[in-house]
Protein backbone atom coordinates (compact mmCIF):
# COMPACT_ATOMS: atom_id res chain seq x y z
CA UNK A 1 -6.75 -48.05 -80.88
CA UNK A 2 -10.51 -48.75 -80.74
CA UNK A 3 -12.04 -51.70 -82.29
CA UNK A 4 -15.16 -51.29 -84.06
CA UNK A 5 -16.81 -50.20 -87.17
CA UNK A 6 -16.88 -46.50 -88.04
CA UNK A 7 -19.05 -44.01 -86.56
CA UNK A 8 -22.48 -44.69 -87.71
CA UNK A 9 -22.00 -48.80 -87.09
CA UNK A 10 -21.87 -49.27 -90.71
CA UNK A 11 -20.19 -53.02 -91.68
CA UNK A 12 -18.52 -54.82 -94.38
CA UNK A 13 -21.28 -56.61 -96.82
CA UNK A 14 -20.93 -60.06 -95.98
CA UNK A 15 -20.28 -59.70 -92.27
CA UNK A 16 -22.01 -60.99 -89.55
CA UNK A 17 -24.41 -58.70 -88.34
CA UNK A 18 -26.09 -60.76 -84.94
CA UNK A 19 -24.12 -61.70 -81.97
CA UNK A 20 -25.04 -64.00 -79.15
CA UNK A 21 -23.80 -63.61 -75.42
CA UNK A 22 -24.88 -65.03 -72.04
CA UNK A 23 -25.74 -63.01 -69.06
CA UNK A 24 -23.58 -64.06 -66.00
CA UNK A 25 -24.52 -61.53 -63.54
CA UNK A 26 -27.92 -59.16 -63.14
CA UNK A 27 -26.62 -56.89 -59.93
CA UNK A 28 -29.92 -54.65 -58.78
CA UNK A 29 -28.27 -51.96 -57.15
CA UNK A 30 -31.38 -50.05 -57.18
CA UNK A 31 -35.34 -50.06 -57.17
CA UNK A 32 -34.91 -48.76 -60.59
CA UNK A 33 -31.37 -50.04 -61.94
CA UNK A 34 -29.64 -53.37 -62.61
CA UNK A 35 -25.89 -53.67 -64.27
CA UNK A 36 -25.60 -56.37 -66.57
CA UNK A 37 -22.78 -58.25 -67.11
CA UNK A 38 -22.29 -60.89 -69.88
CA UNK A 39 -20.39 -63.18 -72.07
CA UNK A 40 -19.98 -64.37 -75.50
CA UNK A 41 -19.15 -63.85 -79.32
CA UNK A 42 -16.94 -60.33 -80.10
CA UNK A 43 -19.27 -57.34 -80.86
CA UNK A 44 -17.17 -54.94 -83.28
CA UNK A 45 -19.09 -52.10 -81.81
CA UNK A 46 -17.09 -48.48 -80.81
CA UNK A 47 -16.43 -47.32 -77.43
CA UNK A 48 -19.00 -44.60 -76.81
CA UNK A 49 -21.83 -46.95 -79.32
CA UNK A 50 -25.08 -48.63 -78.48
CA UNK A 51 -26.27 -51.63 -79.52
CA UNK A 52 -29.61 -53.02 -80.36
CA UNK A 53 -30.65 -56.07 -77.91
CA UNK A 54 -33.15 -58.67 -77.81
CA UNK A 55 -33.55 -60.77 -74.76
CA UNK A 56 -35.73 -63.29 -74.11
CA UNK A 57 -38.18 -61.73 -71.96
CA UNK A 58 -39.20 -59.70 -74.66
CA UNK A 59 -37.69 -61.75 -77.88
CA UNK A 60 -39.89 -59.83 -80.38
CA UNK A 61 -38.92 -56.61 -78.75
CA UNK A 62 -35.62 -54.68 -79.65
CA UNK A 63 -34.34 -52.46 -77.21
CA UNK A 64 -31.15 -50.34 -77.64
CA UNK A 65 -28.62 -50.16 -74.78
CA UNK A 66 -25.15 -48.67 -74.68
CA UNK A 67 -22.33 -50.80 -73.22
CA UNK A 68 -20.36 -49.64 -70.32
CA UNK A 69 -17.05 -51.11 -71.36
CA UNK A 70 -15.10 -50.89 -74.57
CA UNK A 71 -15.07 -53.45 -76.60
CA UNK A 72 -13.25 -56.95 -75.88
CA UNK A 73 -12.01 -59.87 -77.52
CA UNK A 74 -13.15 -61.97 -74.67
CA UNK A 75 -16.53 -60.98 -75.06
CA UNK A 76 -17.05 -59.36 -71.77
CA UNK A 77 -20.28 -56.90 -72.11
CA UNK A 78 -21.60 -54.74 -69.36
CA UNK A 79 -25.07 -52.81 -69.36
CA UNK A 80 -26.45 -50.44 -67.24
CA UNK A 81 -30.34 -50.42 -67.51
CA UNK A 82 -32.38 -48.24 -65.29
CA UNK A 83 -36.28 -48.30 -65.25
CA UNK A 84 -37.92 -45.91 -67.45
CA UNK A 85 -41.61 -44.49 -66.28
CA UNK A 86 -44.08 -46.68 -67.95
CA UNK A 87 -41.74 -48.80 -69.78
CA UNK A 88 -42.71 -52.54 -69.04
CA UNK A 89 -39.97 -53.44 -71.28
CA UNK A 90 -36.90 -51.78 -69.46
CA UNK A 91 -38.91 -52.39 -66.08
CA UNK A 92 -38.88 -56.25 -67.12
CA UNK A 93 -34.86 -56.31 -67.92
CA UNK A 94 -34.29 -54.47 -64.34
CA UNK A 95 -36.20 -57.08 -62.22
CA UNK A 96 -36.36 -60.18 -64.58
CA UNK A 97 -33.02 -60.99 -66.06
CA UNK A 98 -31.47 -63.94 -64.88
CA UNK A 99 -27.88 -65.80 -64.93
CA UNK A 100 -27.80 -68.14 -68.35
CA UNK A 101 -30.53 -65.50 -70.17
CA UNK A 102 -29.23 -65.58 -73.92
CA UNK A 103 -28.95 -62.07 -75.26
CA UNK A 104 -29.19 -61.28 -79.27
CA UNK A 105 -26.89 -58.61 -79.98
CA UNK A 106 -27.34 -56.13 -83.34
CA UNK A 107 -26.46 -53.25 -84.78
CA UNK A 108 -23.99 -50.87 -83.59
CA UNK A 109 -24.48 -47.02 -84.00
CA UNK A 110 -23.53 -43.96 -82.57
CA UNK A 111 -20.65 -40.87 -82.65
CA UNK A 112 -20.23 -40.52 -79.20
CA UNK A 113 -16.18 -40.54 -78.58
CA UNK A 114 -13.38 -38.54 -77.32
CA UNK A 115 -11.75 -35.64 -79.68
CA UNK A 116 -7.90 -36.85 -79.68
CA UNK A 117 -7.22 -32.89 -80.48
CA UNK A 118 -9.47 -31.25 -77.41
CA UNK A 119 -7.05 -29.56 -75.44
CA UNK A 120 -9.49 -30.94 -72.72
CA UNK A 121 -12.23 -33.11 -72.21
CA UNK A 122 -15.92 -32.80 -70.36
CA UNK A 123 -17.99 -35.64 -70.25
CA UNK A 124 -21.57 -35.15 -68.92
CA UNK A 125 -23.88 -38.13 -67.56
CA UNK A 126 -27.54 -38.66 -66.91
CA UNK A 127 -28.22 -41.45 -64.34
CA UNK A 128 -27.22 -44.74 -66.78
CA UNK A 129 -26.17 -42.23 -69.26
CA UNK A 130 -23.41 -42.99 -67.61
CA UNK A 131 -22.85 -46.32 -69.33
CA UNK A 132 -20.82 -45.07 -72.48
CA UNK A 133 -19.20 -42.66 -71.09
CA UNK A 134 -17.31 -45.07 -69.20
CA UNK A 135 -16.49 -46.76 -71.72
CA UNK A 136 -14.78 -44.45 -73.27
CA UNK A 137 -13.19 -43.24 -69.94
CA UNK A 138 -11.55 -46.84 -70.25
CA UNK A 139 -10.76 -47.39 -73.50
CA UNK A 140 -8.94 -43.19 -73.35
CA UNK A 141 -7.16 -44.66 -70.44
CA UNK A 142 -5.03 -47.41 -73.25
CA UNK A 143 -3.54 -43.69 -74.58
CA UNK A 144 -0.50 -43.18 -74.47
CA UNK A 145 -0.90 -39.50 -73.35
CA UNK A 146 -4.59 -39.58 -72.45
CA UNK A 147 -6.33 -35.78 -72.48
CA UNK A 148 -7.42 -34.33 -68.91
CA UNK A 149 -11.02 -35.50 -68.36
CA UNK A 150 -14.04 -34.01 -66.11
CA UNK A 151 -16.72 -36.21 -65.50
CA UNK A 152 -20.10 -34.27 -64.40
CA UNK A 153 -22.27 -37.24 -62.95
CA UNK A 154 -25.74 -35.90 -62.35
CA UNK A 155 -28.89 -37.78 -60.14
CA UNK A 156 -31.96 -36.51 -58.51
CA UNK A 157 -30.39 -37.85 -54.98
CA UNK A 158 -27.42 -38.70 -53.82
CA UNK A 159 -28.28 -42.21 -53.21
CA UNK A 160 -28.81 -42.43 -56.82
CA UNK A 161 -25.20 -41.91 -57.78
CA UNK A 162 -25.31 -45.77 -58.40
CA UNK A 163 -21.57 -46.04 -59.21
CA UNK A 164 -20.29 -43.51 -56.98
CA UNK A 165 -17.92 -46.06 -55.13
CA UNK A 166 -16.43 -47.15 -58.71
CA UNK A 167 -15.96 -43.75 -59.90
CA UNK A 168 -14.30 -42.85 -57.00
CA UNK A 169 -11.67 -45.25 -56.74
CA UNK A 170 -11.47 -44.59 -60.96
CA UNK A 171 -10.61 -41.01 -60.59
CA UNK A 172 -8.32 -41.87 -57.77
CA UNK A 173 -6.07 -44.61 -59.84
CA UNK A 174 -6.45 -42.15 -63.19
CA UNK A 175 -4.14 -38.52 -62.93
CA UNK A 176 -5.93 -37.27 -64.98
CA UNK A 177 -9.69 -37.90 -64.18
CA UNK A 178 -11.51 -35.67 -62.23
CA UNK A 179 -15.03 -36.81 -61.09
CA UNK A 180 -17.93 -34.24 -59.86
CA UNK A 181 -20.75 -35.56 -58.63
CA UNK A 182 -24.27 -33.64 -59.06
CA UNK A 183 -27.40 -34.24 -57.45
CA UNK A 184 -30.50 -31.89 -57.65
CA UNK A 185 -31.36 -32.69 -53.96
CA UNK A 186 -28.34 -32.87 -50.71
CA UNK A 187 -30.55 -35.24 -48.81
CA UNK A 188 -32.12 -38.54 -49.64
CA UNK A 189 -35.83 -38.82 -49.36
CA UNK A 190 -37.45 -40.47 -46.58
CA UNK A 191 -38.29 -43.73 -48.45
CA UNK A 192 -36.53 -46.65 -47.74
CA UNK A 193 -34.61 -48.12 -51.50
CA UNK A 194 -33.89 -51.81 -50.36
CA UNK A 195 -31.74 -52.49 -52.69
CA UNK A 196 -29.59 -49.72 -51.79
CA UNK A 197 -29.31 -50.81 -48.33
CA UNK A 198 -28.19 -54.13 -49.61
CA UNK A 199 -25.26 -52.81 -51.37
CA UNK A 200 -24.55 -49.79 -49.70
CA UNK A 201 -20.99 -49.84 -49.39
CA UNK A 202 -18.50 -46.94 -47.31
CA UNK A 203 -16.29 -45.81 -50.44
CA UNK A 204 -17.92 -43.29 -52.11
CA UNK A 205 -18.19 -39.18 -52.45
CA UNK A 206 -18.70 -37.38 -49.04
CA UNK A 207 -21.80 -34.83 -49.20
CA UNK A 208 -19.44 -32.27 -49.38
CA UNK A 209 -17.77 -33.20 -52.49
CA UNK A 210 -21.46 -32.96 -54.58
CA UNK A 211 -22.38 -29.62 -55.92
CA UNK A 212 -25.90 -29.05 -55.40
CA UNK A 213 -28.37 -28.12 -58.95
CA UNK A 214 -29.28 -29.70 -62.40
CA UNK A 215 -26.43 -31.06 -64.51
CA UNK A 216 -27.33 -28.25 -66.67
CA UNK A 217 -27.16 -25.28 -64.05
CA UNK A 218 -23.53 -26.64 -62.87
CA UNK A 219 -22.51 -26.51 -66.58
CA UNK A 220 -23.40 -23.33 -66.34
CA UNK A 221 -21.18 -22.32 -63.53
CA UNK A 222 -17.89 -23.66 -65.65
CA UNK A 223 -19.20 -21.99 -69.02
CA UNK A 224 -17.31 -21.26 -71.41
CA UNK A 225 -15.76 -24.70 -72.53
CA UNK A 226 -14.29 -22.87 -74.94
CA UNK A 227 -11.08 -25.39 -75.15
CA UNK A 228 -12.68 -28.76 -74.74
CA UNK A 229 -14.15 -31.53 -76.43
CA UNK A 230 -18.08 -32.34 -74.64
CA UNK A 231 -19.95 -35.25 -74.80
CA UNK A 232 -23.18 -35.31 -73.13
CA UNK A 233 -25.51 -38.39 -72.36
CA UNK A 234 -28.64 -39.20 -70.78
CA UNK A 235 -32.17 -38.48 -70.72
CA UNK A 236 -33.37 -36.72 -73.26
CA UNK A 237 -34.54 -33.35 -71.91
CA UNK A 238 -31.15 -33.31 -69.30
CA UNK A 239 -29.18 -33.60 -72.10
CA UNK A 240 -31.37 -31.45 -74.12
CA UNK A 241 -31.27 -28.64 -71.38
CA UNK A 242 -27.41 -29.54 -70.72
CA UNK A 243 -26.87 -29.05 -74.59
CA UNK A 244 -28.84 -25.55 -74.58
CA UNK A 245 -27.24 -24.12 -71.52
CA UNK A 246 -23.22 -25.06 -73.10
CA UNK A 247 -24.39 -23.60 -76.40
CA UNK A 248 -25.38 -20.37 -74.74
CA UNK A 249 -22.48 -20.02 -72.29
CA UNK A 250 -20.26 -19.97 -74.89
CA UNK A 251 -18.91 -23.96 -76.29
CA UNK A 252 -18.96 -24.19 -79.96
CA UNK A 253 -21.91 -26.67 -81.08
CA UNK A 254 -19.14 -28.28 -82.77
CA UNK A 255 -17.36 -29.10 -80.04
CA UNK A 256 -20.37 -30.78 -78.48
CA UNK A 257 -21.07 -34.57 -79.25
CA UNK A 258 -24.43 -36.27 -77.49
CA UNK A 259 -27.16 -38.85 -77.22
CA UNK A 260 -30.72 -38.74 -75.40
CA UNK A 261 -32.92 -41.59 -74.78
């Protein structure tokens, strides 16, 4: 069962409504993309929900973020936060946050989550779009009888695939996961990502196991998904184009659930 507040964050007059937690990891596993990792009070937010954060970095600022695991009465957060072009805020939480950092956590929101009567289940992510997704990949994996899911993980470059080595070993200890990595380009450029040197690791997808196109075009290859429940996340014009291309190949716009940032 999840643990949270119903599907548009709404709580109980009277309740708390600001949590505190303390980062105790910022892993930069790319140029452009840190995971977060923290600790602290119990966040009654859904599996699938963001949350509004203010850090201090930027304690005036509020920026929302979607946590990548379901929700736990230890505390235990985890963000995913990529750069976005021209955003000194998000650029700031990639390169800047530090062990001890004291995060301000607010108001939950959001309907992404798993049909429990989808015969099946697609989930589509966008680079960190990834985040809640996962989340809810977990927290369907407490089921009793979990529905068969399809991840579609999309990037611009294989390289970018930033959890390939988790999702990996995830679809291999979950029956009924299947992962398909996306990328619009086979080859990595030429320029050199640091970071990803630093934590390149050997588990992972082979090239051969990534179908080559947009997340949207390789939706389009599997159309109809007339018999699943979809939930789509990520940028907003993938998952606009993502959400365009289902709709037109057939899946009821009922059947689709998604969020674009």
């Amino acid at each position: 069962m999840t643990l949270g507040p119903d599907e548009t964050g709404a709580l109980a007059l009277g309740e708390q409504t600001e949590w505190t937690a303390t980062v105790v990891g910022a892993h930069r596993l790319r140029e452009d993309t840190t995971v977060v990792r923290l600790i602290g009070e119990f966040v009654p937010f859904a599996a699938g929900q963001s949350v509004e954060v203010r850090t201090p970095q930027h304690p005036n600022m509020v920026r929302r973020l979607y946590p990548a695991l379901p929700p736990s009465m230890d505390g235990k957060l985890e963000f995913h936060v990529r750069t976005v072009p021209g955003g000194w805020c998000s650029g700031s939480l990639v390169a800047d946050t530090r062990a001890g950092d004291e995060w301000r956590i607010s108001a939950p929101a959001g309907w992404l989550a798993v049909d429990p009567y989808a015969p099946e289940i697609v989930m589509v992510a966008d680079g960190v779009g990834l985040a809640p997704l996962r989340a809810l990949l977990l927290d369907h994996s407490r089921r009793e009888n979990p529905q068969r899911v399809t991840l579609f993980v999309g990037a611009r470059y294989p390289r970018d695939l930033y959890a390939s080595d988790m999702l990996y070993l995830l679809a291999n200890e979950l029956p009924w996961l299947t992962v398909v990595p996306v990328v619009q380009d086979e080859y990595d450029p030429p320029r050199m990502d640091n970071w990803y040197e630093q934590c390149r690791v050997d588990i992972g997808f082979s090239p051969e196991e990534m179908l080559p196109g947009s997340l949207a075009d390789v939706i389009g290859r599997f159309a109809p998904l007339d018999q699943h429940g979809v939930l789509v996340c990520g940028s907003s014009a993938v998952v606009h184009a993502t959400v365009e291309r289902l709709i037109a190949t057939g899946t009821a716009p009922e059947a689709i659930r998604y969020e674009g940032f």
